[in-house]
C-alpha atoms as a PDB file:
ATOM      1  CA  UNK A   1      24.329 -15.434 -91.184  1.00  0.00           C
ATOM      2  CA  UNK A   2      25.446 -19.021 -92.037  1.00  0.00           C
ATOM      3  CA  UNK A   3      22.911 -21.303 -89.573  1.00  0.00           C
ATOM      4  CA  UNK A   4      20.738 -23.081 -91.550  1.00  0.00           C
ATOM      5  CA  UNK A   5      16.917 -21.136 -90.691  1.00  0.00           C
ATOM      6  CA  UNK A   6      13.578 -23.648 -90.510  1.00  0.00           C
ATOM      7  CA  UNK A   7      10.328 -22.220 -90.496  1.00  0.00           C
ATOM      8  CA  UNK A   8       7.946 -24.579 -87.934  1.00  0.00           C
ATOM      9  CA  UNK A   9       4.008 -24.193 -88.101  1.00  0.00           C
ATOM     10  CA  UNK A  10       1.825 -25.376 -85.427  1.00  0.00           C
ATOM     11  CA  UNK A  11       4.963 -24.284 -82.818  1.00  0.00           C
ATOM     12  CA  UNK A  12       2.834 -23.655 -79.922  1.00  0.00           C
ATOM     13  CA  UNK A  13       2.346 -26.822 -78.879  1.00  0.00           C
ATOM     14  CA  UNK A  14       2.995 -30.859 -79.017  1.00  0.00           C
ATOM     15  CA  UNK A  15       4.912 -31.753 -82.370  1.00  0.00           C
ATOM     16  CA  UNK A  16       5.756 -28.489 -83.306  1.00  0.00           C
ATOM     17  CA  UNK A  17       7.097 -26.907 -79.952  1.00  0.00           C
ATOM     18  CA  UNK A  18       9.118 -30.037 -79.778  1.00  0.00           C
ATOM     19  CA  UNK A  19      10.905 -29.326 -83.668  1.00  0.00           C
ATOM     20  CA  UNK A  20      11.274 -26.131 -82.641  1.00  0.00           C
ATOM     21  CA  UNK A  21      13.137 -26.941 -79.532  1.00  0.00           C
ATOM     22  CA  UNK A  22      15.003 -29.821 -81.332  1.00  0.00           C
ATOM     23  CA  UNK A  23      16.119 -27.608 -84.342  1.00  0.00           C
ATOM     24  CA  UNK A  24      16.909 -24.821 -82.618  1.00  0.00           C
ATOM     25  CA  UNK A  25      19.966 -26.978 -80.130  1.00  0.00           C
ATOM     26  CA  UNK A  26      21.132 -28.172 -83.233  1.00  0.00           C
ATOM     27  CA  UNK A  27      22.128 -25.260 -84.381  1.00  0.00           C
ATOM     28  CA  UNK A  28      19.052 -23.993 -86.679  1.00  0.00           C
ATOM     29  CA  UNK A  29      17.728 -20.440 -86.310  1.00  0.00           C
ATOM     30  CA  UNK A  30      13.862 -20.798 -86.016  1.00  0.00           C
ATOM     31  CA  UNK A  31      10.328 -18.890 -87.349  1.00  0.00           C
ATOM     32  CA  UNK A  32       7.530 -20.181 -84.856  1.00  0.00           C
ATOM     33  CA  UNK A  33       4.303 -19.991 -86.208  1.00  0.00           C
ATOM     34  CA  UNK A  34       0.735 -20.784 -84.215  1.00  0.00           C
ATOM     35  CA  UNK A  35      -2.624 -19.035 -83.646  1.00  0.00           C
ATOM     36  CA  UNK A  36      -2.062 -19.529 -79.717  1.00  0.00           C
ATOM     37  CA  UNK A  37       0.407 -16.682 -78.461  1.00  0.00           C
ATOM     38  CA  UNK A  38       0.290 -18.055 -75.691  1.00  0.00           C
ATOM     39  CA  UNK A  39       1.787 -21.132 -76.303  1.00  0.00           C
ATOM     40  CA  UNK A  40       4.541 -19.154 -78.684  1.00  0.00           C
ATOM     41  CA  UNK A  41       5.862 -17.350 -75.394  1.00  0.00           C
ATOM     42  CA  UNK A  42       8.200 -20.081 -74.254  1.00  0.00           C
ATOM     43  CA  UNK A  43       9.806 -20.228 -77.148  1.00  0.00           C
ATOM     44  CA  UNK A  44      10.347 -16.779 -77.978  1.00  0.00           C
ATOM     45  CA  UNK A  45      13.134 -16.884 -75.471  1.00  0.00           C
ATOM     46  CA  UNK A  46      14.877 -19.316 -76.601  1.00  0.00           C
ATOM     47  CA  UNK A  47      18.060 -18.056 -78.217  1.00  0.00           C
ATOM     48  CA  UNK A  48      17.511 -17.950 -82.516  1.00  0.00           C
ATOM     49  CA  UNK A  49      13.825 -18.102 -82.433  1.00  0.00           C
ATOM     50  CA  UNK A  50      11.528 -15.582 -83.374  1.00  0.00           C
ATOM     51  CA  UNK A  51       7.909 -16.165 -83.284  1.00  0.00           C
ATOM     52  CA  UNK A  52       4.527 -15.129 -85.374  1.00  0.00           C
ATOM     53  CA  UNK A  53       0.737 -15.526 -84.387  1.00  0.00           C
ATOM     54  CA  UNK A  54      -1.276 -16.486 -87.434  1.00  0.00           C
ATOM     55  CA  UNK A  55      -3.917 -18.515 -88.484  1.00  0.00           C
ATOM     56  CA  UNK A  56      -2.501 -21.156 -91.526  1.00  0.00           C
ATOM     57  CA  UNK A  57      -5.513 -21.168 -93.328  1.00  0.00           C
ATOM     58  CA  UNK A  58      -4.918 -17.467 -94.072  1.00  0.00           C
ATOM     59  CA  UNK A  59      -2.236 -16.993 -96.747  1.00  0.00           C
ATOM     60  CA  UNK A  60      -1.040 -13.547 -95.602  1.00  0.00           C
ATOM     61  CA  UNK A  61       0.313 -15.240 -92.030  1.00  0.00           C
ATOM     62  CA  UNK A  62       2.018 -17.878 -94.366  1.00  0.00           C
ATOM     63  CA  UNK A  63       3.745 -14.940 -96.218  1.00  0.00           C
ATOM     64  CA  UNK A  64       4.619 -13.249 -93.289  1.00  0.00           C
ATOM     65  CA  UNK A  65       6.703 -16.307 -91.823  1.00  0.00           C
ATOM     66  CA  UNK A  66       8.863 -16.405 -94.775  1.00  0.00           C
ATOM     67  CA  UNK A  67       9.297 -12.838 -94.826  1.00  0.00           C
ATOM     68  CA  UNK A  68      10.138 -12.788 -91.115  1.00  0.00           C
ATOM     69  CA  UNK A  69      12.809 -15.922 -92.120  1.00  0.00           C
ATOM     70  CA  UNK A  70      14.322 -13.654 -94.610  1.00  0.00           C
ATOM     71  CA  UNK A  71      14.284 -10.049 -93.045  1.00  0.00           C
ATOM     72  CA  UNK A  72      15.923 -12.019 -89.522  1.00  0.00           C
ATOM     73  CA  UNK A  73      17.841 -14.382 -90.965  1.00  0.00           C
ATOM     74  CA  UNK A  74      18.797 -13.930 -94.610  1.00  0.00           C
ATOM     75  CA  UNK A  75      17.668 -17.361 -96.098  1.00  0.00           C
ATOM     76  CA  UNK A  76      15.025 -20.445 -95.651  1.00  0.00           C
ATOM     77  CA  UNK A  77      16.371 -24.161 -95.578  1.00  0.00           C
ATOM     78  CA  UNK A  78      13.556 -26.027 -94.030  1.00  0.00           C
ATOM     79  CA  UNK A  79       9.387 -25.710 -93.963  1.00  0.00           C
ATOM     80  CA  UNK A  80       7.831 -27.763 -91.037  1.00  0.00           C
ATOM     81  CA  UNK A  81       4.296 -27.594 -91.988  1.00  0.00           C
ATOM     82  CA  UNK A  82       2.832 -29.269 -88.691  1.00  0.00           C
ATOM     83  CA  UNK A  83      -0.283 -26.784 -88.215  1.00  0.00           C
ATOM     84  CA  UNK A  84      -3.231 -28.739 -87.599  1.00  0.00           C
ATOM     85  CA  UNK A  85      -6.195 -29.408 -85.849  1.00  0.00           C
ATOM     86  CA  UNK A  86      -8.595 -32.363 -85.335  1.00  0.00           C
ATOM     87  CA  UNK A  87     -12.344 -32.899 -85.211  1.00  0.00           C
ATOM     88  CA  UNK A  88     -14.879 -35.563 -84.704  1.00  0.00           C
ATOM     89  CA  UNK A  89     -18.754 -36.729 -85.231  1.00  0.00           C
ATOM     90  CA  UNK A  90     -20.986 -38.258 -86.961  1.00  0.00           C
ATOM     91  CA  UNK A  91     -21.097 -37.416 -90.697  1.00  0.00           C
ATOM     92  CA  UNK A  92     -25.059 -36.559 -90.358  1.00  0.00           C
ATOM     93  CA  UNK A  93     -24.635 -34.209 -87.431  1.00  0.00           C
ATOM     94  CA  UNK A  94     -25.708 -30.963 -87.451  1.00  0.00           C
ATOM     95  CA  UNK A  95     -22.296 -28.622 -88.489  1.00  0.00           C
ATOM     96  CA  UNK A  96     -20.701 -31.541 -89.258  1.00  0.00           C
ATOM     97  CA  UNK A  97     -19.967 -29.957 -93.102  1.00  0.00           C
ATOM     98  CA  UNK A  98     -19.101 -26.245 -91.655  1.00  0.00           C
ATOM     99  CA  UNK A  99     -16.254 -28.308 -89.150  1.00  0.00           C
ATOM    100  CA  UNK A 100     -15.030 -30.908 -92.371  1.00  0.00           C
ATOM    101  CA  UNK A 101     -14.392 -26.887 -93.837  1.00  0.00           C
ATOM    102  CA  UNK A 102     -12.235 -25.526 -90.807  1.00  0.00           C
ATOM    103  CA  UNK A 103     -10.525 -28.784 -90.627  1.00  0.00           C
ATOM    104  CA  UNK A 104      -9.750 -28.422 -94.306  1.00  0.00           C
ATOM    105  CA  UNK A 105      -8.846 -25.078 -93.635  1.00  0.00           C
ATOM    106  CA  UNK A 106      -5.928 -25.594 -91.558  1.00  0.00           C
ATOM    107  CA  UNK A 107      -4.800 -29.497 -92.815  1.00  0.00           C
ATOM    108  CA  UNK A 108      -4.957 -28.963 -95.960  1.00  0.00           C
ATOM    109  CA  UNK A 109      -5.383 -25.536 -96.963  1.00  0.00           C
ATOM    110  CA  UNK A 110      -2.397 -24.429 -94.769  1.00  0.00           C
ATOM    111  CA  UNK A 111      -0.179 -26.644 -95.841  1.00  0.00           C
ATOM    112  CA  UNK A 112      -0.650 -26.032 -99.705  1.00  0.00           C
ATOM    113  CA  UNK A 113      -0.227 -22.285 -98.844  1.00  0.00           C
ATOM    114  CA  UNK A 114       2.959 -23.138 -96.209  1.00  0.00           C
ATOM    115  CA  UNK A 115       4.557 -25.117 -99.571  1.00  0.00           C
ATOM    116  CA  UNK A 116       3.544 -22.087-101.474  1.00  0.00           C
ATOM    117  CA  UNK A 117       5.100 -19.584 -99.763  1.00  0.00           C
ATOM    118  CA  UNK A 118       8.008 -21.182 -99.044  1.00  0.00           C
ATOM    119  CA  UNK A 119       9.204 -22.718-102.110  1.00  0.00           C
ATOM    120  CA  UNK A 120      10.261 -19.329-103.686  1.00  0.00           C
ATOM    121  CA  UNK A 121      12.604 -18.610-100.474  1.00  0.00           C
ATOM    122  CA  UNK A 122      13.768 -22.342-100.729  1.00  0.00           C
ATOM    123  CA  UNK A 123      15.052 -22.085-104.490  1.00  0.00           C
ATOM    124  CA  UNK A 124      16.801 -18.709-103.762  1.00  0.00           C
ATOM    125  CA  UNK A 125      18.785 -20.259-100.885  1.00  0.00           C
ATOM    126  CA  UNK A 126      19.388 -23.384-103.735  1.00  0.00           C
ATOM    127  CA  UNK A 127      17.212 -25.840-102.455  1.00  0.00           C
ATOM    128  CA  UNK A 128      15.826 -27.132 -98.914  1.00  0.00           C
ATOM    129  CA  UNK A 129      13.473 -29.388 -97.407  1.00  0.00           C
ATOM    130  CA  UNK A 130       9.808 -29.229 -96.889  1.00  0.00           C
ATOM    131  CA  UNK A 131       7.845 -32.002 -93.931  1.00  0.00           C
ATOM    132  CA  UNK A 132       4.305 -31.907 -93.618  1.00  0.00           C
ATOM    133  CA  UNK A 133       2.416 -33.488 -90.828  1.00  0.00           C
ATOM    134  CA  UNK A 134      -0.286 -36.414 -91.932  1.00  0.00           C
ATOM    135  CA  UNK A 135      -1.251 -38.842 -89.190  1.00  0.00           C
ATOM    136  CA  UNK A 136      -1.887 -42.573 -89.308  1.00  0.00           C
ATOM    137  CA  UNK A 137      -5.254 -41.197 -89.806  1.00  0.00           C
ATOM    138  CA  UNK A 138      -4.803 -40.437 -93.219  1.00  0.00           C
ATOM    139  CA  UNK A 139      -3.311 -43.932 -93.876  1.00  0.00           C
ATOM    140  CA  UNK A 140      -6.586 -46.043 -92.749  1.00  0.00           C
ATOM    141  CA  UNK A 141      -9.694 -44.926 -91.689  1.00  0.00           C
ATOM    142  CA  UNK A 142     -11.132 -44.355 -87.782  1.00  0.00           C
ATOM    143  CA  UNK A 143     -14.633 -44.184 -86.353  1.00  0.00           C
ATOM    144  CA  UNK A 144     -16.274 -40.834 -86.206  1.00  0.00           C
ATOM    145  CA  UNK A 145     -13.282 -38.823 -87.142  1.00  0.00           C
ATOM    146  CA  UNK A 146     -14.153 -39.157 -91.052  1.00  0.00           C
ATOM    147  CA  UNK A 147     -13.122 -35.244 -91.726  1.00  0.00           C
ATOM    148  CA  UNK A 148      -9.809 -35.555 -89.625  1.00  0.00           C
ATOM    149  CA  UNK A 149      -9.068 -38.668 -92.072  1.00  0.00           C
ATOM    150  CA  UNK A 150     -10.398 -37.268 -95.301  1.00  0.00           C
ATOM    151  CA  UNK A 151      -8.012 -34.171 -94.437  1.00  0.00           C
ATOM    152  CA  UNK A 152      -5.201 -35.390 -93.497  1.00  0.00           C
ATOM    153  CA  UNK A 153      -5.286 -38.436 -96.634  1.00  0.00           C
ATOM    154  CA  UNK A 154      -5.165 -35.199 -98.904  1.00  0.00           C
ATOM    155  CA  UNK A 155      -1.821 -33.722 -96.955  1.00  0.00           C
ATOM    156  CA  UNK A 156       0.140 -37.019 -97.881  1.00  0.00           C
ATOM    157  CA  UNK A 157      -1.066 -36.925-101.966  1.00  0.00           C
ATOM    158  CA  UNK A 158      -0.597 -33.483-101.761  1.00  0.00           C
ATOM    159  CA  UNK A 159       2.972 -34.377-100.774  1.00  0.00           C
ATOM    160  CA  UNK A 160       3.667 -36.800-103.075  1.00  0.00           C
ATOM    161  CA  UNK A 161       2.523 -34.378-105.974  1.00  0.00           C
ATOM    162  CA  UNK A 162       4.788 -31.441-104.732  1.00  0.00           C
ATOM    163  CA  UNK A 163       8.109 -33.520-104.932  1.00  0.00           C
ATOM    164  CA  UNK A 164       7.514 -34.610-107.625  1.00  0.00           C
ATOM    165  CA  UNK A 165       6.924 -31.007-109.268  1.00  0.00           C
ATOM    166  CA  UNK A 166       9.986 -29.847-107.132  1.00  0.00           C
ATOM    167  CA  UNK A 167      12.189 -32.188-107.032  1.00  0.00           C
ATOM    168  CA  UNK A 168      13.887 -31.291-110.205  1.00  0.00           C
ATOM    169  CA  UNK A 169      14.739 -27.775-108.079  1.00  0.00           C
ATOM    170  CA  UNK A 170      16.359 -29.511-105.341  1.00  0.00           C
ATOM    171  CA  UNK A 171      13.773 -29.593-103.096  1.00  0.00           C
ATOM    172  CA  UNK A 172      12.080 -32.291-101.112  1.00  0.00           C
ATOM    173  CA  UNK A 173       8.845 -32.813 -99.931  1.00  0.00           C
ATOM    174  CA  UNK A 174       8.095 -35.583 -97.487  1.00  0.00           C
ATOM    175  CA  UNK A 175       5.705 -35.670 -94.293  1.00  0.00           C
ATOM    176  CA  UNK A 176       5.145 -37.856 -91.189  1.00  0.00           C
ATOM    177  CA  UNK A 177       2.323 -40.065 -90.057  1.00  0.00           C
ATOM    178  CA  UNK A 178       2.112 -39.623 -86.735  1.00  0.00           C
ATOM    179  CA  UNK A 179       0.260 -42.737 -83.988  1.00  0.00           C
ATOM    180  CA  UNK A 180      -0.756 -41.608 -80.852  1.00  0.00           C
ATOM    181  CA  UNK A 181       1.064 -38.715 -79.414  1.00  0.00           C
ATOM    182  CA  UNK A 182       0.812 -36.829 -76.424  1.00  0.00           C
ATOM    183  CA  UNK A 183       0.039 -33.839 -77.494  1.00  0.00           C
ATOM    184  CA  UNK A 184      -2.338 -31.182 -76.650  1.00  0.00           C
ATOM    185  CA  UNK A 185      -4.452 -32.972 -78.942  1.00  0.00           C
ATOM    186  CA  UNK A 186      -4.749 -36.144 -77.491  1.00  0.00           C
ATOM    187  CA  UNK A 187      -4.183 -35.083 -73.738  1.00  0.00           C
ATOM    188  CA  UNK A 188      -7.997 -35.959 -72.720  1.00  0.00           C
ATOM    189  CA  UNK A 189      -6.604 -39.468 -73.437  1.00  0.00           C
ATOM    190  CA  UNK A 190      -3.913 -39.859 -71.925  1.00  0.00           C
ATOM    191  CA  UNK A 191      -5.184 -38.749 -68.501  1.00  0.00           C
ATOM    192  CA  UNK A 192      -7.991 -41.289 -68.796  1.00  0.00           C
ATOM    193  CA  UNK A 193      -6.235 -44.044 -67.760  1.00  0.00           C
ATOM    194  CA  UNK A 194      -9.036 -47.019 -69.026  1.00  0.00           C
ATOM    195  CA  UNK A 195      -8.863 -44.878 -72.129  1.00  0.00           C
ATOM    196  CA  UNK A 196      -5.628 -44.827 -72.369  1.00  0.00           C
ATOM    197  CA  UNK A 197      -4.914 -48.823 -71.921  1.00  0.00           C
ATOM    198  CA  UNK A 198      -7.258 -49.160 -74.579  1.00  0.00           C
ATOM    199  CA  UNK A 199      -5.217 -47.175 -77.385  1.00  0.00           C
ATOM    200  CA  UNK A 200      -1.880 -48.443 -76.026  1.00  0.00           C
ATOM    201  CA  UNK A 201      -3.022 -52.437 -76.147  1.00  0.00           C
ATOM    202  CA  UNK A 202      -3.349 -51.759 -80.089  1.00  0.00           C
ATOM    203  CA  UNK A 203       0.132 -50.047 -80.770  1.00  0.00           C
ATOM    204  CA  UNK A 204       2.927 -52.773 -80.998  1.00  0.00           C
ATOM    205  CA  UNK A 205       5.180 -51.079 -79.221  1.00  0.00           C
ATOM    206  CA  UNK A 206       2.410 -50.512 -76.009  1.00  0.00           C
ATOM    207  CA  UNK A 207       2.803 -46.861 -75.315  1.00  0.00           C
ATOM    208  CA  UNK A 208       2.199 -43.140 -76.364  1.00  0.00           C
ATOM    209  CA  UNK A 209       4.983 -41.496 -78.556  1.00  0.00           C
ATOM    210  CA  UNK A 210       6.402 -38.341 -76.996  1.00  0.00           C
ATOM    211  CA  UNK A 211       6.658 -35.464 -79.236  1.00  0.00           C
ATOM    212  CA  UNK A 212      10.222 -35.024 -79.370  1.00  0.00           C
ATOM    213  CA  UNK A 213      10.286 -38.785 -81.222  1.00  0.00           C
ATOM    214  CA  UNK A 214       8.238 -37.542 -83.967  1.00  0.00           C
ATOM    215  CA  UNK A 215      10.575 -34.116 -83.862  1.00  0.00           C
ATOM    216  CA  UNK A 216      13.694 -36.506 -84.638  1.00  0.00           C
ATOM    217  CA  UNK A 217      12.054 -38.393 -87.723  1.00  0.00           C
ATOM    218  CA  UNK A 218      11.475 -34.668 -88.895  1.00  0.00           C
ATOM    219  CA  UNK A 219      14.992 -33.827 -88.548  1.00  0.00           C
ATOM    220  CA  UNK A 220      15.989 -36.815 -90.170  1.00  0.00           C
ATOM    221  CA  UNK A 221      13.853 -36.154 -93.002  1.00  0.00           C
ATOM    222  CA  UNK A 222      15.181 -32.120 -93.531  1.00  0.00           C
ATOM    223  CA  UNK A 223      18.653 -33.270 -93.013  1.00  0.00           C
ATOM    224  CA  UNK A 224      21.278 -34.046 -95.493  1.00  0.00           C
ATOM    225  CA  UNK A 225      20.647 -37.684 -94.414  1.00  0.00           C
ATOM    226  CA  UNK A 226      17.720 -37.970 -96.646  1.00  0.00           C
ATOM    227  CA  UNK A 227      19.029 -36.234 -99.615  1.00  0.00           C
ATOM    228  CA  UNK A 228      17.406 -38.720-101.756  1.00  0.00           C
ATOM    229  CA  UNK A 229      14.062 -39.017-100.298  1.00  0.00           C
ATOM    230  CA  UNK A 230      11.185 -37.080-101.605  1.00  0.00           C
ATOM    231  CA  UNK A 231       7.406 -37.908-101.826  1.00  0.00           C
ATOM    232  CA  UNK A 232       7.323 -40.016 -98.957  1.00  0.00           C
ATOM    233  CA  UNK A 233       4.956 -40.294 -95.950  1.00  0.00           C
ATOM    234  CA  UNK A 234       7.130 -42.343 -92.631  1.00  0.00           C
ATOM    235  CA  UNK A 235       4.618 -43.546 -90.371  1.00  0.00           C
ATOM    236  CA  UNK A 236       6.077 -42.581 -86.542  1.00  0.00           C
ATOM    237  CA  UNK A 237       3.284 -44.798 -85.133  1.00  0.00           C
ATOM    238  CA  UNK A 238       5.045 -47.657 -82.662  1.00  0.00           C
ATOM    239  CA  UNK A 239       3.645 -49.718 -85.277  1.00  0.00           C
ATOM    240  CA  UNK A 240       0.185 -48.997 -85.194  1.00  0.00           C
ATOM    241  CA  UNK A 241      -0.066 -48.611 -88.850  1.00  0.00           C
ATOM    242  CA  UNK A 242       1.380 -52.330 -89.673  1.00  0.00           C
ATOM    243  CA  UNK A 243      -1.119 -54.023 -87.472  1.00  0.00           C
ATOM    244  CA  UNK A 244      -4.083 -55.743 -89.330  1.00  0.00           C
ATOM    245  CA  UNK A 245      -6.125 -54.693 -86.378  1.00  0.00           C
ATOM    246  CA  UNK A 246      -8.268 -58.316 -86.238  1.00  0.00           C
ATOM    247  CA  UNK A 247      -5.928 -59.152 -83.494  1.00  0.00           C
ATOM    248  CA  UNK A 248      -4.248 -57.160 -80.565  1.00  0.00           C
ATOM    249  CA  UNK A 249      -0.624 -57.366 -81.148  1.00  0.00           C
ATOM    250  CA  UNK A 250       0.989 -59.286 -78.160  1.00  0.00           C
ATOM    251  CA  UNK A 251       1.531 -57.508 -75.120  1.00  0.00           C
ATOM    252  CA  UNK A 252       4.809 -56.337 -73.215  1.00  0.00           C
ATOM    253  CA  UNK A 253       5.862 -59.432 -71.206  1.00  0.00           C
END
């Protein structure tokens, strides 16, 4: 076969169901990978897709999606490492350490063994294109969410230190800093609409990113539009991530 074949992590759901949709009507053939089967059973009808339930943190399901990319499809071009999960607390509460380990787990842990696993399938097909998720969490810091931050900090060095050990082999390593999304994730507030007004007043552009946006930046950044950019984190944030945050930014008029 001569489609270019992604790999997508995290598929079930938000981000990652959208790239997988996105990729796969532009032509890509598509590995889905989540821990939820449930939310992989949408997509496993979709027409080049084929789907595997794993846990990222574990390095055989991380093996087994590039496998399954080369056994279906003959070849690799593109790792969308967007497993993750998020968590929040107070430092000195009681678990607090055994959930900053989970949440390392998947952020962090899955993505060093997603870039792992498929780097070897990426230099046989003679290069490709790796895109992590971060979050604009990992570019400042938020109250009571210091694990998600701490975790998801790490994803973008550990992004900037694979290009540049790659790079030389043709392949790039970028990710995306995600603002607020509506996403499984952040669905609680979204439907609370005081909630809601509150996170929107501080994002410049005054609104919720739908997943699909983010899908398009990861396109962008896998594409043969961005031959030349490796090592980078793009903040898909409205904004968010340029504002001081002393002031609101101004409102839509």
């Amino acid at each position: 076969m001569t489609d270019p074949v992604a790999l997508v992590t995290g598929a079930g759901s938000g981000i990652g169901e959208a790239t997988v949709r996105l990729f796969a009507e532009r032509g890509h053939r598509v590995v889905a990978v989540d821990v939820d089967e449930q939310g992989l059973a949408a997509l496993a009808e979709l027409d080049g897709v084929v789907t595997v339930v794993g846990d990222v943190a574990r390095e055989e399901t991380n093996a087994e999606a590039v496998q399954r990319a080369i056994a279906e499809f003959g070849r690799l071009d593109t790792a969308v490492l967007n497993a993750g999960i998020g968590g929040a607390g107070p430092l000195e509460a009681a678990g607090s350490i055994e959930r900053l380990d989970r949440l390392y787990a998947v952020n962090v842990r899955g993505t060093a063994l997603g870039i792992r696993a498929a780097v070897p399938a990426l230099r046989a097909a003679g290069g490709g294109a790796i895109v992590a998720t971060s979050s604009v969490s990992g570019l400042r810091g938020d109250p009571g969410t210091w694990g998600y931050n701490a975790t998801k900090a790490a994803v973008i060095n550990l992004v900037r230190a694979a290009a540049i050990d790659y790079a030389a082999q043709n392949i790039r390593v970028n990710a995306i800093a995600p603002g607020g999304t509506v996403t499984g994730m952040t669905a609680g507030q979204v439907a609370d609409p005081a909630f809601s007004r509150f996170i929107t007043s501080r994002i410049p552009a005054q609104r919720w990113a739908d997943p699909r946006e983010q899908a398009e930046v990861v396109w962008f950044l896998a594409s043969p539009a961005a031959s030349y950019v490796t090592g980078v984190t793009v903040p898909v944030d409205g904004g968010l991530s340029a504002n001081g945050g002393i002031l609101l930014p101004p409102p839509a008029n």
